[in-house]
Protein backbone atom coordinates (compact mmCIF):
# COMPACT_ATOMS: atom_id res chain seq x y z
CA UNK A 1 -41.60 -13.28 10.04
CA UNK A 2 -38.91 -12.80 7.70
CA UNK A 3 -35.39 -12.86 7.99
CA UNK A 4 -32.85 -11.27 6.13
CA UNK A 5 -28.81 -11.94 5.97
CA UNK A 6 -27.47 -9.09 4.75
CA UNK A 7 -23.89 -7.71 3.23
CA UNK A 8 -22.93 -4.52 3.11
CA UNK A 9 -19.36 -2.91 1.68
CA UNK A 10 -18.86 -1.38 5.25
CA UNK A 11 -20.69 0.11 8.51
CA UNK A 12 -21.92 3.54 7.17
CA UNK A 13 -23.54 2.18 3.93
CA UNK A 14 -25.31 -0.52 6.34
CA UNK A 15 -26.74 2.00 8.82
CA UNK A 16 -27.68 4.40 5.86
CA UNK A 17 -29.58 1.72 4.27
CA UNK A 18 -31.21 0.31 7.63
CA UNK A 19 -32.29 4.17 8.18
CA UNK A 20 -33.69 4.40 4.39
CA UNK A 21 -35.59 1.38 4.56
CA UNK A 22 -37.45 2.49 8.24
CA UNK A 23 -35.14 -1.01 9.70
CA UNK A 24 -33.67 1.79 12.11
CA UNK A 25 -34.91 5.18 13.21
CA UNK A 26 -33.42 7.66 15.41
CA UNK A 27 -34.47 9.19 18.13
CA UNK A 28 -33.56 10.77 21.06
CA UNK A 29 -32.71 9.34 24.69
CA UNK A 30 -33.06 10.85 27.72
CA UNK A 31 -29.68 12.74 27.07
CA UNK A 32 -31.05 14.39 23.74
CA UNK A 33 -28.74 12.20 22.24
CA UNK A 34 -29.81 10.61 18.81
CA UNK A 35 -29.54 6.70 19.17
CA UNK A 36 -30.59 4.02 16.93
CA UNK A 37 -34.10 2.04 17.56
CA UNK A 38 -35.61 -0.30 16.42
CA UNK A 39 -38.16 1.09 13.60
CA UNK A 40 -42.19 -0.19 12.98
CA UNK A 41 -42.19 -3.85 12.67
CA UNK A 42 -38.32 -4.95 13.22
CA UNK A 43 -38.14 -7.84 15.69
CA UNK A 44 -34.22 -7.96 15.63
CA UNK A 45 -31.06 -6.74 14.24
CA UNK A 46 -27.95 -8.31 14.86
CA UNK A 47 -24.99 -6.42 13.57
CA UNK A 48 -22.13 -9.16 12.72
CA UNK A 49 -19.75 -6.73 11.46
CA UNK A 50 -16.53 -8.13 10.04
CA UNK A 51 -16.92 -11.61 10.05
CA UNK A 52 -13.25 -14.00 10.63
CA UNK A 53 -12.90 -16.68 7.98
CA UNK A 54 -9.36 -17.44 9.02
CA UNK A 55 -8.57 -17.14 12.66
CA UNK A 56 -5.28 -15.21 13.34
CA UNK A 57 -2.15 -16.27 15.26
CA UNK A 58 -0.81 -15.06 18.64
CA UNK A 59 2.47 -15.41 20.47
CA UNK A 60 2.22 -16.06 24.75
CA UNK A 61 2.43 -12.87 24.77
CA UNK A 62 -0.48 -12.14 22.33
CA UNK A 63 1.39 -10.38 19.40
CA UNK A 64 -0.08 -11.17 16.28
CA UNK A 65 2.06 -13.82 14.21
CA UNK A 66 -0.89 -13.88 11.35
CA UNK A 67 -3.30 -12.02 10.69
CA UNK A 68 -7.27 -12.89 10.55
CA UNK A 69 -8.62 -13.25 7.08
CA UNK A 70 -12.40 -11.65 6.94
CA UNK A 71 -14.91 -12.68 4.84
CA UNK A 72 -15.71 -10.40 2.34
CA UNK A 73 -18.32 -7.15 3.14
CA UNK A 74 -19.80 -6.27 6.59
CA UNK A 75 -22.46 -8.05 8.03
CA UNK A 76 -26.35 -7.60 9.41
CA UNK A 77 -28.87 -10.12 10.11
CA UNK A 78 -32.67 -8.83 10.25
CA UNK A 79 -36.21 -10.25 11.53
CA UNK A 80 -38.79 -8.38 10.43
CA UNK A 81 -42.43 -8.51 10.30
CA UNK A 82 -42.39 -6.46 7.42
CA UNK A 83 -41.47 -7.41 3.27
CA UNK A 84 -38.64 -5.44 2.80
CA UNK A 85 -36.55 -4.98 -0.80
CA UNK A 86 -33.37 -5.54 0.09
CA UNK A 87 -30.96 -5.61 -3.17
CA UNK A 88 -28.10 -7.23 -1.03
CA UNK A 89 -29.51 -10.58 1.15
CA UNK A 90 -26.96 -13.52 0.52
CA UNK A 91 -27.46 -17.55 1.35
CA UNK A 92 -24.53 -18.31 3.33
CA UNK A 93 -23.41 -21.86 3.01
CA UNK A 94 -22.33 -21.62 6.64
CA UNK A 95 -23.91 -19.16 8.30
CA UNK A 96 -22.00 -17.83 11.55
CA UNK A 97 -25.41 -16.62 13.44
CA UNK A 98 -29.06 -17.82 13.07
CA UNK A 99 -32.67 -17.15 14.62
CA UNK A 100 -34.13 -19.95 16.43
């Protein structure tokens, strides 16, 4: 199995690439909606998103005093049975989600 920690500049380029790479497919629900799935041979994708570095600050009556501070780039974490070319993984030194 491999896993993959990946970083994106934002949502769209993520879900383009995970749709390039046969990660995600689309198909249709029982709406005739298109929804994402799960394509041949991924085990798990766990979108992160923006990811705080910083917690923010909030008054009793939860007003923002601070702002969060994000990490840089937008987050996905993939298990795949599949080898697949990613030109974005990154080692986090601290990793805020992992497989067990």
């Amino acid at each position: 199995m491999k896993i993959s920690k990946l970083k994106y500049p934002n949502k769209e380029t993520a879900i383009a690439d995970l749709l390039a790479k046969g990660v995600y497919k689309e198909v249709k629900d029982l709406n005739d909606d298109i929804v994402l799935a799960y394509g041949q041979g991924t085990h798990s994708i766990v979108e992160l998103g923006l990811i705080v570095d910083v917690e923010g600050t909030y008054d009793d009556e939860g007003e923002e005093l601070t702002a969060p501070v994000f990490v840089d780039g937008y987050h996905f974490d993939v298990m795949s049975e599949n080898e697949i070319d990613f030109e974005n993984t990154i080692e986090p030194e601290n990793p805020r989600h992992t497989f067990l």
